[in-house]
N, C-alpha and C. Protein backbone atom coordinates (compact mmCIF):
# COMPACT_ATOMS: atom_id res chain seq x y z
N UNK A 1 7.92 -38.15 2.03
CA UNK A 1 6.98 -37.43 2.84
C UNK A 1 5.58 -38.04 2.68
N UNK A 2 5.02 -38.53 1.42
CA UNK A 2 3.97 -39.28 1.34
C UNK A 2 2.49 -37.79 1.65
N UNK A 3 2.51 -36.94 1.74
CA UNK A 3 1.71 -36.31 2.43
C UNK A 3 0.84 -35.70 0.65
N UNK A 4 -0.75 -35.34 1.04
CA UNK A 4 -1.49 -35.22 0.12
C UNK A 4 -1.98 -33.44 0.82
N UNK A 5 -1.66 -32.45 0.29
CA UNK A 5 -2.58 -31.36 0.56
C UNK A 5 -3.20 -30.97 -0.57
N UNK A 6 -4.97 -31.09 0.16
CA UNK A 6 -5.98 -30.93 -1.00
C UNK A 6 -6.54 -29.58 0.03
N UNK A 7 -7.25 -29.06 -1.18
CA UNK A 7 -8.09 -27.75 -0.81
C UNK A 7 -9.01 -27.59 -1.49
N UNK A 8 -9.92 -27.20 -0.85
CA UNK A 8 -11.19 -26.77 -1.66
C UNK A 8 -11.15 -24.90 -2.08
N UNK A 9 -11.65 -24.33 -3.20
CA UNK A 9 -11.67 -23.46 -4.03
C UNK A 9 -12.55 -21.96 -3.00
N UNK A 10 -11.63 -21.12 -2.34
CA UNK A 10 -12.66 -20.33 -1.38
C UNK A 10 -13.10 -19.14 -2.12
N UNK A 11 -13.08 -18.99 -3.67
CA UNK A 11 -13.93 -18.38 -3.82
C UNK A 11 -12.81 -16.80 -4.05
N UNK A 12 -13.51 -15.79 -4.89
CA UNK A 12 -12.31 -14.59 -5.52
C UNK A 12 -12.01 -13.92 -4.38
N UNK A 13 -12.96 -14.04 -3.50
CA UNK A 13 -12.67 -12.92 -2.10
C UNK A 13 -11.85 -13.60 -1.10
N UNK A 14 -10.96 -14.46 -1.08
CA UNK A 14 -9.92 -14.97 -0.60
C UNK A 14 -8.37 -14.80 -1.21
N UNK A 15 -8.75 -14.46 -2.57
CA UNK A 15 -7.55 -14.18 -3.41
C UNK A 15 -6.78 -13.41 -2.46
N UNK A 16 -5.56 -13.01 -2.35
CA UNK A 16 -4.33 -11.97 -1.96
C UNK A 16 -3.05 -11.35 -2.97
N UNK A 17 -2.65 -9.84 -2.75
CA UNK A 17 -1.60 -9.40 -3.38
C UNK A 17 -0.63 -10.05 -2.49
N UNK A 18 0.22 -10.37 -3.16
CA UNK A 18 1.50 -10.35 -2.43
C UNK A 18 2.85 -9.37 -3.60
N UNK A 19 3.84 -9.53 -2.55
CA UNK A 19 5.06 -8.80 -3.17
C UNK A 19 5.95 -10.08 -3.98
N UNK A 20 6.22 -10.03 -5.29
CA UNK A 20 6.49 -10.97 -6.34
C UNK A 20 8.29 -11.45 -5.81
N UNK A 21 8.81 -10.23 -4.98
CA UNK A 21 10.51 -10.42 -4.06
C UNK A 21 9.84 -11.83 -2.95
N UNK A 22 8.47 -11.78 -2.83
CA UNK A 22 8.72 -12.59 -1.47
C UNK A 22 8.57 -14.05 -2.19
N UNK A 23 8.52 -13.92 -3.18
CA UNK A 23 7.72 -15.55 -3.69
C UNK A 23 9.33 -16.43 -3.54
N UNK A 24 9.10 -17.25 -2.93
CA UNK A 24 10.58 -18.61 -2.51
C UNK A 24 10.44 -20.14 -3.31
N UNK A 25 9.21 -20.37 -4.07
CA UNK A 25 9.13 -20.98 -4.29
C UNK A 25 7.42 -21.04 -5.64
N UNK A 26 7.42 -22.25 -6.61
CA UNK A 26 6.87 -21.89 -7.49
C UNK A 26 5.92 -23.05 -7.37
N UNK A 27 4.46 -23.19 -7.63
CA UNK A 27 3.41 -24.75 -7.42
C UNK A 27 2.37 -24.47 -8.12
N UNK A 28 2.37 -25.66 -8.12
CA UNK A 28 0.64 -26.04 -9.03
C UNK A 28 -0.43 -26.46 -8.29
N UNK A 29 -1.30 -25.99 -8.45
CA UNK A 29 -2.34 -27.00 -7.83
C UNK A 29 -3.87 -27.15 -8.67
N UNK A 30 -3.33 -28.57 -8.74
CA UNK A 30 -4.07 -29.74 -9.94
C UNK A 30 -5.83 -30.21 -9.07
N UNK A 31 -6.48 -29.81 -10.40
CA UNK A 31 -7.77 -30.59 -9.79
C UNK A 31 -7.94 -31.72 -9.50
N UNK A 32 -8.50 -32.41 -8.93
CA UNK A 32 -9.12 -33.56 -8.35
C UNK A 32 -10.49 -33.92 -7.71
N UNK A 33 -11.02 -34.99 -7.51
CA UNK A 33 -12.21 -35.41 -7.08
C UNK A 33 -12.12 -36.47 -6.11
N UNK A 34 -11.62 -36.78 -4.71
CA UNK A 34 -11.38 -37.57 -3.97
C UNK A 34 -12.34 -38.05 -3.54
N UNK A 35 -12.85 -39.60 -3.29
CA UNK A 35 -13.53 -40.17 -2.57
C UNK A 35 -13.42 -40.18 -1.24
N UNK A 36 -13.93 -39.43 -0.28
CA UNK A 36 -14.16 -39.07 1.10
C UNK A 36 -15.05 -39.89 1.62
N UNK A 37 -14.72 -41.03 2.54
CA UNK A 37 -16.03 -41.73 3.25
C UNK A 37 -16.90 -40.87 3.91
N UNK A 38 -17.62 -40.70 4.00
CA UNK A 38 -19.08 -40.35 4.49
C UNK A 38 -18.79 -38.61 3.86
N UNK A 39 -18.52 -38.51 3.29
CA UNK A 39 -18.42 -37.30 2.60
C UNK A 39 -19.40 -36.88 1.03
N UNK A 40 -19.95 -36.03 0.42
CA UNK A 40 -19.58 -35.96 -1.00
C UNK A 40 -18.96 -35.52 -1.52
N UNK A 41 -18.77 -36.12 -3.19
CA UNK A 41 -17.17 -35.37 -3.76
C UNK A 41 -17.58 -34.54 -3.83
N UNK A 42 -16.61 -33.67 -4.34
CA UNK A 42 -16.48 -32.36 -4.02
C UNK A 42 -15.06 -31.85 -5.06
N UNK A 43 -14.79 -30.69 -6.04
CA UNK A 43 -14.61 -30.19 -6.58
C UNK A 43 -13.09 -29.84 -5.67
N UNK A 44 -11.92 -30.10 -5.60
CA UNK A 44 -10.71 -30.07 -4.46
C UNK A 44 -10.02 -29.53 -5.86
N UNK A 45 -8.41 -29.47 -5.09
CA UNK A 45 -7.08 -29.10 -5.97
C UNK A 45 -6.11 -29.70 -4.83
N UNK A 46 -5.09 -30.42 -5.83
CA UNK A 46 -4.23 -30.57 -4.73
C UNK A 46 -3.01 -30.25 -4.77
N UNK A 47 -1.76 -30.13 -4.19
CA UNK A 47 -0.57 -28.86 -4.52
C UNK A 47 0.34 -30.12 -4.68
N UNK A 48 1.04 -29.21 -6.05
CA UNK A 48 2.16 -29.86 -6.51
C UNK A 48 3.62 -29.03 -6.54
N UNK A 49 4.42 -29.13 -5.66
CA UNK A 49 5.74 -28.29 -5.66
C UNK A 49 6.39 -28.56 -7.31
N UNK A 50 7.17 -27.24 -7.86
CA UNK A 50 7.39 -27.20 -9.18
C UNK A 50 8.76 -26.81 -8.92
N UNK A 51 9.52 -27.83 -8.67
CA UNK A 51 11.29 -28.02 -8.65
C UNK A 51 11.91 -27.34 -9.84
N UNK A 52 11.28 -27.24 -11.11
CA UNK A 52 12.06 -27.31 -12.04
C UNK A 52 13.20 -26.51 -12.48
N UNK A 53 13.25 -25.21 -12.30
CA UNK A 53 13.73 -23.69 -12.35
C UNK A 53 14.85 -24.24 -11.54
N UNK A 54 14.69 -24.61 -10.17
CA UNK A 54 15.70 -24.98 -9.31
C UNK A 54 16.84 -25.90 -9.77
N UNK A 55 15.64 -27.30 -10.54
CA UNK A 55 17.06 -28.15 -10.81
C UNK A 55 17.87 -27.80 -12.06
N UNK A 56 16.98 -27.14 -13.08
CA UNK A 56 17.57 -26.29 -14.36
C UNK A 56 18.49 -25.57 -14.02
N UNK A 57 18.52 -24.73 -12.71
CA UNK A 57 19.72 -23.85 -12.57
C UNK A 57 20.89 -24.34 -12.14
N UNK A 58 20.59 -25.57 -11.23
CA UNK A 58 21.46 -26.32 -10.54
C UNK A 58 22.31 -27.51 -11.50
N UNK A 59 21.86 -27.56 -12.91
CA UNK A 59 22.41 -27.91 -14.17
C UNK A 59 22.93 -27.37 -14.53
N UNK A 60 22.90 -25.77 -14.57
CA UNK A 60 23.38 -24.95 -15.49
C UNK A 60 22.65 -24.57 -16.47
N UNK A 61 21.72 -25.19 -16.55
CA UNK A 61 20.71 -24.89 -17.79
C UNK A 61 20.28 -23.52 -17.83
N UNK A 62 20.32 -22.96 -16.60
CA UNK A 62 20.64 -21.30 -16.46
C UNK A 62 20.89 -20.46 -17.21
N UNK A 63 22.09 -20.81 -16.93
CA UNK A 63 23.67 -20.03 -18.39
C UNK A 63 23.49 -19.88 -19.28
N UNK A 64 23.09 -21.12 -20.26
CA UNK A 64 22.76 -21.92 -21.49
C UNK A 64 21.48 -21.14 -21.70
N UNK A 65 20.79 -20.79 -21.07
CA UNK A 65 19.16 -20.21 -21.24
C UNK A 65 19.49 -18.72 -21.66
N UNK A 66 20.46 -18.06 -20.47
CA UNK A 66 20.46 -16.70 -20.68
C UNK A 66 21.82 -16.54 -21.88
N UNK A 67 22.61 -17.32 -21.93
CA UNK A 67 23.49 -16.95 -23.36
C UNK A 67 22.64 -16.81 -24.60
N UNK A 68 21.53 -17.72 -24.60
CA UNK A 68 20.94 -17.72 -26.18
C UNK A 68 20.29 -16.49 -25.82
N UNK A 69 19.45 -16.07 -25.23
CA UNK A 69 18.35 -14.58 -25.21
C UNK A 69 19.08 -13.76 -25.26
N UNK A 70 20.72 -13.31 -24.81
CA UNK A 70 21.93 -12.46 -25.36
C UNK A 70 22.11 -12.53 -26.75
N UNK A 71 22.29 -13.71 -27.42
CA UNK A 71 22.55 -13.80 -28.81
C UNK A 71 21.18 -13.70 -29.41
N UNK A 72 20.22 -14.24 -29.06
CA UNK A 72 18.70 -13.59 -29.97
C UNK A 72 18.66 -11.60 -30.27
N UNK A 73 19.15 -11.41 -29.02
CA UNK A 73 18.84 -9.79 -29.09
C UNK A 73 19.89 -9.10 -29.58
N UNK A 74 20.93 -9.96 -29.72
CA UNK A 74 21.99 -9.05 -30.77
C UNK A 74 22.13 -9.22 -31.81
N UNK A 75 21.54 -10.45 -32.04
CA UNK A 75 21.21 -11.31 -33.73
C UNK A 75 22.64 -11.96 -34.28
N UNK A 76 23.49 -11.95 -33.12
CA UNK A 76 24.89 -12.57 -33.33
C UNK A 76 24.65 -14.15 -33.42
C-alpha cells in the first residue's frame, strides 16, 4: 500500500467516547516531524496498524495465553 497517514494533534476538545464492542481494530500513532516543502515542521503523528493480537491468535498463542492465567488463578 505504501501510503503514509500523518495528523496533526486537534487538541482535548476533539477527543470522543466511543463503545469499547465497536473497536475492530487496535493502532498507534507515533510522533514525527516531516519535512513539508514550503511548509513548517510541525509537531504530526503518524498511524501504525497493530496486527499483533490478530497474528498471536491466529498462532494459537491465544490458548497458550489463556491456559496459563487458568493455572495462575488456581495455583495448579
Amino acid at each position: 500500500m505504501n501510503t503514509l497517514w500523518s495528523c496533526e494533534y486537534q487538541d482535548d476538545n476533539a477527543l470522543k467516547f466511543i463503545d469499547v464492542k465497536t473497536i475492530q481494530a487496535v493502532v498507534a500513532m507515533i510522533p514525527h516531524r516531516p519535512a513539508i516543502e514550503g511548509r513548517p515542521p510541525s509537531q504530526r503523528f503518524f498511524l501504525v496498524e497493530k496486527p499483533g493480537l490478530d497474528v498471536a491468535v491466529m498462532a494459537g498463542a491465544g490458548e497458550d495465553m489463556l491456559a496459563e492465567e487458568l493455572d495462575e488463578g488456581t495455583g495448579t
